[in-house]
Protein backbone atom coordinates (compact mmCIF):
# COMPACT_ATOMS: atom_id res chain seq x y z
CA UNK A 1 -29.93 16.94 -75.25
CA UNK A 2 -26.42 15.07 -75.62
CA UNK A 3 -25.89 16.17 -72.17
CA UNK A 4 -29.14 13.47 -71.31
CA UNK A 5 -29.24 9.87 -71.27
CA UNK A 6 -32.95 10.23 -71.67
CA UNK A 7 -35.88 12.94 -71.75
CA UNK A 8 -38.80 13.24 -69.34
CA UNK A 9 -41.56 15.07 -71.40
CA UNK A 10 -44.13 16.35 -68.66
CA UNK A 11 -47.27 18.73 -68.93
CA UNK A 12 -49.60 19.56 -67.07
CA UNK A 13 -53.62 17.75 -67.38
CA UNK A 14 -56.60 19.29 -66.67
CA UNK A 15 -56.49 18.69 -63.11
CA UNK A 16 -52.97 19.75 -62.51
CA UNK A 17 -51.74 16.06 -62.55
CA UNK A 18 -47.89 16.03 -64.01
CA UNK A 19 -48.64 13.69 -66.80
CA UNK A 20 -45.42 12.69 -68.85
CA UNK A 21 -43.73 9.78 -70.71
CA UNK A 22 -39.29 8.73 -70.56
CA UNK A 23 -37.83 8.59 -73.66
CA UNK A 24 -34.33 7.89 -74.50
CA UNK A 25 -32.02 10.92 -76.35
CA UNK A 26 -32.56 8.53 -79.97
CA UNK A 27 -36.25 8.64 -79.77
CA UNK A 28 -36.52 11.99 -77.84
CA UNK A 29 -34.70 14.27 -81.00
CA UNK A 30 -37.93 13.83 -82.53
CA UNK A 31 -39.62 16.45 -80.48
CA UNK A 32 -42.80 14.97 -80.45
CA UNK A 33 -44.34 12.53 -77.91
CA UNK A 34 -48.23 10.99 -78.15
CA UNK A 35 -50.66 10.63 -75.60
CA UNK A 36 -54.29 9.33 -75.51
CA UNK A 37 -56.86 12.55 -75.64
CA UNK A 38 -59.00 10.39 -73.27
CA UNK A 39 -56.61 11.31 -69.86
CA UNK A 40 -58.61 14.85 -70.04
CA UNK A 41 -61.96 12.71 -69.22
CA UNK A 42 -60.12 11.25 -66.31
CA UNK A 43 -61.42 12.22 -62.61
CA UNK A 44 -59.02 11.66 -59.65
CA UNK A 45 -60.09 8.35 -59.00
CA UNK A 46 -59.68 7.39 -62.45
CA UNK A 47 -63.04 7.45 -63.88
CA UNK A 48 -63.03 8.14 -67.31
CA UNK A 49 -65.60 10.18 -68.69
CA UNK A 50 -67.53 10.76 -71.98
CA UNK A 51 -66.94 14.70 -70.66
CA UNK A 52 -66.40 17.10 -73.52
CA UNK A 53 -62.78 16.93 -74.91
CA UNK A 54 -62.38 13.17 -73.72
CA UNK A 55 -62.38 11.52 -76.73
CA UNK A 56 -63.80 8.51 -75.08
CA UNK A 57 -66.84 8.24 -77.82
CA UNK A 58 -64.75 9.31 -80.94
CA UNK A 59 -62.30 6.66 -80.78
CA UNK A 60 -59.68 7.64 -78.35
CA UNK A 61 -57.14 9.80 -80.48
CA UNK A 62 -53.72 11.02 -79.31
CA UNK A 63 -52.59 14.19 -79.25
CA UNK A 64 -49.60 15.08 -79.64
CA UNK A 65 -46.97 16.33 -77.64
CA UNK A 66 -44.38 18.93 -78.97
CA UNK A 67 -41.09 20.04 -77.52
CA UNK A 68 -37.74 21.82 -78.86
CA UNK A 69 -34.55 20.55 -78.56
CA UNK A 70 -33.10 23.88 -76.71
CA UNK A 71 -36.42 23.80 -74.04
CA UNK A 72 -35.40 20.78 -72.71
CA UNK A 73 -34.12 21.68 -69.21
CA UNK A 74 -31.49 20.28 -66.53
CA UNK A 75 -33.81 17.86 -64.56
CA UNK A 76 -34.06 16.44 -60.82
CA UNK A 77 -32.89 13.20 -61.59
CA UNK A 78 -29.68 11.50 -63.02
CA UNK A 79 -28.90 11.64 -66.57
CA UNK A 80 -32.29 13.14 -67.31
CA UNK A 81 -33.20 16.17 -68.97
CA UNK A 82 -37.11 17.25 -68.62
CA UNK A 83 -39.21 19.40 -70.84
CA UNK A 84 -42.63 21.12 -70.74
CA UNK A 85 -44.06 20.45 -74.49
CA UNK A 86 -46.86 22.27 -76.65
CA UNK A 87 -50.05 19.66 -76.55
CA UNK A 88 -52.03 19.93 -79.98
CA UNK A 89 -54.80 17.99 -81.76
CA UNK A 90 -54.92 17.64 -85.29
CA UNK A 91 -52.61 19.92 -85.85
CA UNK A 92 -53.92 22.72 -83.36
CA UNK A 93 -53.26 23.97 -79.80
CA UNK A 94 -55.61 21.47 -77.92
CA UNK A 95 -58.39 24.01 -77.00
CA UNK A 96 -59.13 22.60 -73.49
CA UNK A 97 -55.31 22.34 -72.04
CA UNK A 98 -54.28 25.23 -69.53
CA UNK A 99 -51.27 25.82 -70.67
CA UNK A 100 -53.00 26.78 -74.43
CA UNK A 101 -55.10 28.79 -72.82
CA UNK A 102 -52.24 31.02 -70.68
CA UNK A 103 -50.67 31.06 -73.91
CA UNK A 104 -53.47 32.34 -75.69
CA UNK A 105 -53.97 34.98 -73.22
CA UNK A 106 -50.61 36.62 -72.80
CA UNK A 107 -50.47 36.71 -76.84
CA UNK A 108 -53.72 38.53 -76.41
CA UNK A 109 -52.29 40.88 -74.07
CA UNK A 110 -49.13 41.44 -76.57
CA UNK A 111 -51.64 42.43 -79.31
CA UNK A 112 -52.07 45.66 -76.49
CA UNK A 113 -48.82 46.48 -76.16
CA UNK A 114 -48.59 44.35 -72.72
CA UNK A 115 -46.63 41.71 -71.50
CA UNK A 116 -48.02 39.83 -68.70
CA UNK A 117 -45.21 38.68 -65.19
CA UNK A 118 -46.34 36.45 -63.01
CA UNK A 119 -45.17 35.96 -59.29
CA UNK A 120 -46.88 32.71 -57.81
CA UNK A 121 -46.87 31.99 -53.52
CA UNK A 122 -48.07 28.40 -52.57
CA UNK A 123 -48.61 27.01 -49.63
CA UNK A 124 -48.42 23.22 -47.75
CA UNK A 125 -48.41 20.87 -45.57
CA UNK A 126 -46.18 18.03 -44.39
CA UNK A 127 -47.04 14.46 -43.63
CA UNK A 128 -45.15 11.97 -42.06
CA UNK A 129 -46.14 8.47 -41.49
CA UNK A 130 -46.74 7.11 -38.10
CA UNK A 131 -45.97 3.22 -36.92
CA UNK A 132 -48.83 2.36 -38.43
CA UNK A 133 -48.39 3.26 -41.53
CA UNK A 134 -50.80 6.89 -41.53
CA UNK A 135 -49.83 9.95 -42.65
CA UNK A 136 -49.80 12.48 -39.92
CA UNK A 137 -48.68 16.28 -39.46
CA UNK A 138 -44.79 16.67 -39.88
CA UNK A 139 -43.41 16.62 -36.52
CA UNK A 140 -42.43 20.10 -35.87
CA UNK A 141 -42.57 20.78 -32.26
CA UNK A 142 -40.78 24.22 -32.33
CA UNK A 143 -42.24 25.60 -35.10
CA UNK A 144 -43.68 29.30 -35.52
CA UNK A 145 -45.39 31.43 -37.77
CA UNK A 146 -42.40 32.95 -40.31
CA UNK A 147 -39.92 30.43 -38.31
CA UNK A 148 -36.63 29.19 -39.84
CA UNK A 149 -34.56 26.57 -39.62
CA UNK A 150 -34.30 23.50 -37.77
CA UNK A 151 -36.86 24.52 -35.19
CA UNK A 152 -39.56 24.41 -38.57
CA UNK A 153 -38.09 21.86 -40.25
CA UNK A 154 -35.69 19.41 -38.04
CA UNK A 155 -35.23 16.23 -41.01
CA UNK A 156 -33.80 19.75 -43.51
CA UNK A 157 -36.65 18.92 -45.75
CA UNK A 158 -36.83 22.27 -47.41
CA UNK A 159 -33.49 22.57 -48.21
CA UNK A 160 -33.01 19.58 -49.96
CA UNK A 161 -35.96 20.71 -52.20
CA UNK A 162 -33.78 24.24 -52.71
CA UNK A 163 -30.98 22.71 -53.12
CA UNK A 164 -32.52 20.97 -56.06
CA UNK A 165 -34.34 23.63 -57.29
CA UNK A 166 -31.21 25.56 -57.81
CA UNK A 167 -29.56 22.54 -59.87
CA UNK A 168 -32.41 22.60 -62.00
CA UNK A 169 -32.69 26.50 -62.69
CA UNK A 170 -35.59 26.80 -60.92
CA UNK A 171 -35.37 30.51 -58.40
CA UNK A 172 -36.87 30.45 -55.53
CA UNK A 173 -37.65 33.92 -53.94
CA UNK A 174 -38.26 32.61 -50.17
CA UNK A 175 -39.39 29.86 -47.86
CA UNK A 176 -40.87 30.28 -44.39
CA UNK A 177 -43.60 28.30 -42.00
CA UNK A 178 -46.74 29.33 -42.20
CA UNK A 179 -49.25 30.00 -39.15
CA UNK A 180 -50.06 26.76 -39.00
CA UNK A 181 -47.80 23.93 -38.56
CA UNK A 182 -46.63 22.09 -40.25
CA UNK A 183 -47.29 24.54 -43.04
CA UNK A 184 -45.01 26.38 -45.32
CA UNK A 185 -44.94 28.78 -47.95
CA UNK A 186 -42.99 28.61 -50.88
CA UNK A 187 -42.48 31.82 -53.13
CA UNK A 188 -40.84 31.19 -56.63
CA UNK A 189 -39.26 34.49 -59.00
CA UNK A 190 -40.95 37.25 -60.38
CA UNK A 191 -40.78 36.31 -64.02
CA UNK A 192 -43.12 36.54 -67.80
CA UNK A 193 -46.22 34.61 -67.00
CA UNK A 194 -45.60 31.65 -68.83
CA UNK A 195 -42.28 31.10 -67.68
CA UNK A 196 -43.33 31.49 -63.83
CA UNK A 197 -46.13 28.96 -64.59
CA UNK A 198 -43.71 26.78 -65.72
CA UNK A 199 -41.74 27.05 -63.18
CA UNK A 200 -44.23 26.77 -60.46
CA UNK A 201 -45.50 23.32 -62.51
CA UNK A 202 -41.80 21.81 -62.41
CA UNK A 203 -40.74 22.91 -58.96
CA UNK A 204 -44.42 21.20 -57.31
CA UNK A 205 -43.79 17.81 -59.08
CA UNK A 206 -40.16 18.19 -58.48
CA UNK A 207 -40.84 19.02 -54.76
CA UNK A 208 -43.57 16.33 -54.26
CA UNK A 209 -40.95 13.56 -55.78
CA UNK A 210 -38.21 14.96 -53.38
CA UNK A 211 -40.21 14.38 -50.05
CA UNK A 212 -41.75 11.08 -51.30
CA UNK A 213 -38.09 10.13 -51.52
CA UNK A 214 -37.59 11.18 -47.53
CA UNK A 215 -40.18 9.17 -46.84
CA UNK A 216 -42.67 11.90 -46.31
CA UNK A 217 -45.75 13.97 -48.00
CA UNK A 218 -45.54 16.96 -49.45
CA UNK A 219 -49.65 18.24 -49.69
CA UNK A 220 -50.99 21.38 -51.77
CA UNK A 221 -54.64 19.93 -50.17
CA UNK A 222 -56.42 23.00 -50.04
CA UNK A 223 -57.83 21.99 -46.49
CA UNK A 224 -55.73 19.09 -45.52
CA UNK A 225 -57.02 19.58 -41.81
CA UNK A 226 -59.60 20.74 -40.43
CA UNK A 227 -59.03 22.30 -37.57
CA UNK A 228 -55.63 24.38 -38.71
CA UNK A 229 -55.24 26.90 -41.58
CA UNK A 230 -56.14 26.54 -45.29
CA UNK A 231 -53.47 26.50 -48.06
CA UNK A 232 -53.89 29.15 -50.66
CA UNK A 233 -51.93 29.76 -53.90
CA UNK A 234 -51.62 33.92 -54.37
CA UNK A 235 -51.13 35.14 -57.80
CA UNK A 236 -49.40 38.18 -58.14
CA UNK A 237 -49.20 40.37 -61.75
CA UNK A 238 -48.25 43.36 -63.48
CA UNK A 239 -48.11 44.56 -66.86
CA UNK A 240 -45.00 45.76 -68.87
CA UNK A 241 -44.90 48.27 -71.65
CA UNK A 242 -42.99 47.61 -74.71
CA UNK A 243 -40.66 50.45 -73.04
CA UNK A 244 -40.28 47.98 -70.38
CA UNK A 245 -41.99 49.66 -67.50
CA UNK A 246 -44.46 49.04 -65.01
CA UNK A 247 -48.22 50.49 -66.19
CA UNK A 248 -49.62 48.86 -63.32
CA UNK A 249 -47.94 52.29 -61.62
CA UNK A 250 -48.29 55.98 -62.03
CA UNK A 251 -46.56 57.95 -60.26
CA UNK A 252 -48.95 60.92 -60.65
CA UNK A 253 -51.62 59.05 -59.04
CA UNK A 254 -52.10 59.56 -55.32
CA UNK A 255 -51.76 56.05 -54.81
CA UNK A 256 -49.65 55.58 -57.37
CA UNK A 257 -52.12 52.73 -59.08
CA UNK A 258 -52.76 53.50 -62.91
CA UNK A 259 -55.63 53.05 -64.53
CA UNK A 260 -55.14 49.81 -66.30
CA UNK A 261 -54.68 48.93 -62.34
CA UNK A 262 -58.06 49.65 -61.51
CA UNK A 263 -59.73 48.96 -64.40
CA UNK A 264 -57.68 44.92 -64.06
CA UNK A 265 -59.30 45.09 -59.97
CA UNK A 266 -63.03 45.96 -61.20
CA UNK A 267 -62.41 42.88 -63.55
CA UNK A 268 -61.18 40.69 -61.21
CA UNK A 269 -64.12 42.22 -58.58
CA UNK A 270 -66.95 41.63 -61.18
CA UNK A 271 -65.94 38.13 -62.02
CA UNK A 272 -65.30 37.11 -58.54
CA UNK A 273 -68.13 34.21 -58.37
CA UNK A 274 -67.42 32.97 -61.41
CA UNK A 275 -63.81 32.46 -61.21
CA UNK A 276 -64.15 30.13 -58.38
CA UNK A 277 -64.59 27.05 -59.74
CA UNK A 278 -61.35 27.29 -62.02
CA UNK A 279 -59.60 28.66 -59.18
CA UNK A 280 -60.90 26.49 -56.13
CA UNK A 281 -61.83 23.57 -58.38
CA UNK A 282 -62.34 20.61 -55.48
CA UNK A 283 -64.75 20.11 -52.97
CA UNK A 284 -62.27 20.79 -50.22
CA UNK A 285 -61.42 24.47 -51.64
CA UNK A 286 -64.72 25.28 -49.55
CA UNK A 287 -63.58 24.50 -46.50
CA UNK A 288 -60.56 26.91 -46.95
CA UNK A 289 -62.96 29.26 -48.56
CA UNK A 290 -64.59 30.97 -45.09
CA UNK A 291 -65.45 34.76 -44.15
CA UNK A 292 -63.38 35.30 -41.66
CA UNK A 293 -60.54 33.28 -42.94
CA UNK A 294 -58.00 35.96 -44.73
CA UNK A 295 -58.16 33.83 -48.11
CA UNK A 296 -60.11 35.36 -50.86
CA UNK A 297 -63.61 34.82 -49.63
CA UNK A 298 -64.71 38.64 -50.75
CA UNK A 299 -66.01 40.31 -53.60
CA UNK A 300 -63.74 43.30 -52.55
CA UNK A 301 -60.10 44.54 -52.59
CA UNK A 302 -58.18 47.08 -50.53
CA UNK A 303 -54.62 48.49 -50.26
CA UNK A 304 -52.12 46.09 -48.15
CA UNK A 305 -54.91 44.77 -46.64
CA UNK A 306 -55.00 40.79 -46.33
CA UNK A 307 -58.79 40.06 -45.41
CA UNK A 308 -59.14 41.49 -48.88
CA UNK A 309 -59.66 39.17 -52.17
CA UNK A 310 -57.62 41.45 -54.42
CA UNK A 311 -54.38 43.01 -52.07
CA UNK A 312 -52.26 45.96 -53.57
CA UNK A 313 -48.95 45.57 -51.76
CA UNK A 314 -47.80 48.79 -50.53
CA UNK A 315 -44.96 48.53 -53.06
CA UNK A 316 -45.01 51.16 -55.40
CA UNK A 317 -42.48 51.53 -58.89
CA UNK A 318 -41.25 48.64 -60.93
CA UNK A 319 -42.79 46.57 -57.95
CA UNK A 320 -46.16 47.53 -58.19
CA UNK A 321 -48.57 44.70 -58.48
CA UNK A 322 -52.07 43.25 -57.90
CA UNK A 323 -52.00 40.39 -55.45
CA UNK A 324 -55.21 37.95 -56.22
CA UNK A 325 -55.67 35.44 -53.05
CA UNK A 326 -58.42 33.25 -54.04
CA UNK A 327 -56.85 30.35 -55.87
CA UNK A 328 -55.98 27.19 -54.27
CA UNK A 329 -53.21 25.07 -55.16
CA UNK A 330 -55.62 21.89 -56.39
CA UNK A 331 -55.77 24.36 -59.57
CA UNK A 332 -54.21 23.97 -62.83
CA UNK A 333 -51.95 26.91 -62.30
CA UNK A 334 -51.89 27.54 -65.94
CA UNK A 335 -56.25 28.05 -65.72
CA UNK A 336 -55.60 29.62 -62.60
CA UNK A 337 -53.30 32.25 -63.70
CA UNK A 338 -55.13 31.98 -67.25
CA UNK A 339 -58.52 32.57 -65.44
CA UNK A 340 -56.92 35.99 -63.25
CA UNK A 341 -55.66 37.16 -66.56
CA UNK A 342 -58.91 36.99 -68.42
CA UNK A 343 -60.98 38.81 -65.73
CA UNK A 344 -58.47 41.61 -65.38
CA UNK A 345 -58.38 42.11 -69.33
CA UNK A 346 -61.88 42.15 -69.22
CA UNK A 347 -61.81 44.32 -66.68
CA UNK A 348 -59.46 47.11 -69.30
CA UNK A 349 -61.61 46.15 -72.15
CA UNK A 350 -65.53 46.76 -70.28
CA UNK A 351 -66.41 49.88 -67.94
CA UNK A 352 -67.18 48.01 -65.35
CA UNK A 353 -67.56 50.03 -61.99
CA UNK A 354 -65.05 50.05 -58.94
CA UNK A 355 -65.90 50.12 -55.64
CA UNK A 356 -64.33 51.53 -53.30
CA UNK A 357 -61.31 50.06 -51.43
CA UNK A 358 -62.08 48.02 -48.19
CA UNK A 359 -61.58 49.77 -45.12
CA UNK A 360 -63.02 47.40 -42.48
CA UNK A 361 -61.54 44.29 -40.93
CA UNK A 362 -63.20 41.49 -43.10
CA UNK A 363 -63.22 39.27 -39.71
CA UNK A 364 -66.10 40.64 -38.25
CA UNK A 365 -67.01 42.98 -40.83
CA UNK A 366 -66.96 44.04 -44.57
CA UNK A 367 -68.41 46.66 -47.06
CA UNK A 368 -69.76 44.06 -49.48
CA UNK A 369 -72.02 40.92 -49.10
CA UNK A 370 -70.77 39.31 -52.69
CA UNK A 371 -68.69 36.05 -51.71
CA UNK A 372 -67.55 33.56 -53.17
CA UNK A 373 -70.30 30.44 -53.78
CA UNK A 374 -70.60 27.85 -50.92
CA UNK A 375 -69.72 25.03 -52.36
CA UNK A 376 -68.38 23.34 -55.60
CA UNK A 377 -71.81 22.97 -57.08
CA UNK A 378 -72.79 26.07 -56.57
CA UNK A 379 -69.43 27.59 -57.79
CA UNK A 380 -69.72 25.57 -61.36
CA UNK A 381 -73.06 27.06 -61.70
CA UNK A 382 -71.64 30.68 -60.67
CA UNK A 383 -68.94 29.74 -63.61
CA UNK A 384 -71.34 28.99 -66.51
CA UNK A 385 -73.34 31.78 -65.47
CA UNK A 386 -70.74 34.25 -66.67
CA UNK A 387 -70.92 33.88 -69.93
CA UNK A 388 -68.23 36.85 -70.96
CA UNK A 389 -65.66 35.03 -68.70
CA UNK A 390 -66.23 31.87 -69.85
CA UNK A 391 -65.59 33.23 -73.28
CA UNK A 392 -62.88 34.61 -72.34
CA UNK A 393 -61.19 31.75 -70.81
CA UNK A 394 -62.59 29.49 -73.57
CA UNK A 395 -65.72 27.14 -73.49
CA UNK A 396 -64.19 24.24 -74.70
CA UNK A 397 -61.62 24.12 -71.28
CA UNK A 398 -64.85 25.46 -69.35
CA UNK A 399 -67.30 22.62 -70.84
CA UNK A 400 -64.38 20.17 -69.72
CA UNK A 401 -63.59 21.46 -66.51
CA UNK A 402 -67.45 21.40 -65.43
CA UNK A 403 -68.64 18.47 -67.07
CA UNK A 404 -65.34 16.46 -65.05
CA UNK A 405 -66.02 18.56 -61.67
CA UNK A 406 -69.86 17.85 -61.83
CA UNK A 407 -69.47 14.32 -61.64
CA UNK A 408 -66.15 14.89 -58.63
CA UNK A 409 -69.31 17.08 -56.81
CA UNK A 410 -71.89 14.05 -57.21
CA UNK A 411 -69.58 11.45 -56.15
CA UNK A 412 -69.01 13.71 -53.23
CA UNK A 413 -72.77 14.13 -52.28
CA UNK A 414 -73.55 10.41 -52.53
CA UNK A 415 -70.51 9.12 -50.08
CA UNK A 416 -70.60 8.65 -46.28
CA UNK A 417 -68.04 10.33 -44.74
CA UNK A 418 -66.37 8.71 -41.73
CA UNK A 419 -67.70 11.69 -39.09
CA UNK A 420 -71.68 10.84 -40.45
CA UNK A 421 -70.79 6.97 -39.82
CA UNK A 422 -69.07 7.73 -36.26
CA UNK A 423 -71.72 10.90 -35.48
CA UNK A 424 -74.84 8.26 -36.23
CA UNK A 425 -74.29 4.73 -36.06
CA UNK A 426 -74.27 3.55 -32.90
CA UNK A 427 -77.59 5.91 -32.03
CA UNK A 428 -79.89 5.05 -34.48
């Protein structure tokens, strides 16, 4: 840390949020940092709740924040080193934090003999302000879908984020526009789960703090607009042997998918309601969240097939991997990837069945009529209906999650949206 004139301790909150604190190199060598338990009651708009795992009627403890000196990492800004600490409470991993709950998992999958990689694929939009001070789309008049350059990004916004990224040790895989402008997708290294999550934490608040610089937005908004494309976050996995290799392949199988592959699909199949609400955890996420819409709508999976919820890229050896497309970026990554994890375990563990892989378009038709629930409510319901996931995840992050998301889904139903008061009020 000698290299640092101060430390920037950030983590992750139960709604993604990069919560953090400064401290300078004499006060940062204590590897420790305290924060109030109540921010996990806190809703976007800064409610704070008496929600399970608050805090907020037992006094408001801290918890504590723990970091080593050697995880402290090269930062985006000056003289500042930034590190991802352990959160516990009363001497514990707090049970409700994400990042706990990866952790959890992937030692759970070590106990098998597997170690869990991660390769994460977000997508966003850009926002630029207007002359009267509104954000509006990115001005991107040549852009195209998998477009490069100045034609998709004229003011060189994306490579001042790589550029960055690089000079904080954070790989980037690729960067193209999406379908949609002014939409882009960001891929980040193939790495061990928890490392990729961190990654993917670091590089979105990094990336976010880069454009606000520039003047403009950087948006994971699931649905940001409504007439143009969602924006998804695809999770891609595999398992590796203590050997080191693959066993999501097998060479001897005709389509060289192993059986801890298909047993991990029929897990993430079975659970597909109930996964929703960790994975698409805002009211927006069900706007994105269509038939028709190539984003992880079905209860289904097929080979290289992208109407399909679970996708098994045609690559085949140590690149073999299951591609899960449901998850939005308004998720906790660490949940999210926590959440896919859990399913496909239980998916090994239970002999669940597997249908068979889609054939059919999934725009104007598909072999199952299992979707994903309609809306938030009825997704946090699907969630606390599964009992064995929500066990498996843990029901202290699940009782948190809901209770916080119920309340996000009421204020929702009770507000007047702008289209009801332009639709109605000058008519009746």
């Amino acid at each position: 840390m000698k290299d640092y004139r101060r430390v920037r301790v950030l983590f992750s909150d139960h709604l993604g949020l990069a919560r953090g604190k400064y401290q300078p190199i004499n006060t940062a060598v204590s590897g420790e940092a305290r924060f109030c338990i109540s921010l996990y009651g806190l809703t976007y708009d800064k409610q704070l709740l008496p929600v399970p795992g608050s805090g907020l009627l037992d006094g408001l403890p801290d918890v504590v924040a723990k970091f080593k000196e050697e995880d402290v990492r090269p930062s985006w800004e000056a003289d500042t080193g930034v590190v991802i600490p352990d959160i516990e409470f009363k001497g514990e991993p707090l049970a409700h934090c994400g990042r706990n709950v990866l952790k959890k998992t992937i030692a759970q999958f070590e106990e098998m003999g597997l170690t869990p990689y991660v390769g994460i694929e977000l997508e966003a939009y850009v926002f630029q302000k207007d002359r009267y001070g509104k954000w509006v789309p990115y001005d991107t008049p040549g852009a195209y879908v998998y477009g490069t350059g100045s034609t998709v990004d004229p003011a060189g916004l994306i490579d001042e984020v790589w550029e960055q990224a690089e000079a904080c040790g954070i790989e980037l895989e690729s960067f193209n526009s999406e379908f949609d402008s002014p939409q882009f997708e960001l891929t980040l290294k193939y790495d061990n789960a928890l490392e990729a999550v961190d990654q993917i934490f670091l590089f979105k608040a990094m990336a976010k703090e880069i454009f606000q610089q520039s003047g403009y937005l950087l948006s994971f908004m699931p649905k940001p607009l409504s007439k143009n494309g969602g924006s998804g976050m695809h999770v891609n996995f595999s398992f590796n042997d203590k050997k080191g290799n693959n066993v999501i392949y097998d060479k001897s199988a005709k389509d060289g998918l192993s059986d801890i592959a298909k047993k991990s699909i029929s897990g993430l199949v079975q659970h597909h309601e109930g996964m929703s609400a960790l994975l698409a955890p805002t009211v927006n996420s069900y706007r994105r969240l269509l038939p028709a819409s190539l984003s992880g709508y079905w209860a289904n999976w097929g080979y290289d097939h992208r109407g399909v919820t679970t996708r098994i890229p045609d690559e085949r050896g140590a690149g073999t991997r299951i591609e899960f497309r449901m998850a939005d970026c308004a998720a906790n990554p660490y949940t999210a990837v926590a959440t896919v994890l859990q399913a496909a375990k239980l998916g090994i563990e239970n002999d669940y069945e597997l249908p068979d892989a889609e054939t059919l378009d999934c725009l104007e038709s598909q072999s199952t009529d299992r979707h994903v629930p309609d809306n938030l409510a009825l997704a946090l319901e699907a969630l606390n209906a599964d009992k064995v996931l929500c066990q498996a995840v843990g029901q202290e992050l699940v009782d948190n999650h809901t209770a916080i998301k119920e309340q996000e889904w009421q204020d929702y139903a009770a507000h007047t949206t702008d289209w009801e008061f332009d639709q109605y009020l000058k008519y009746i």
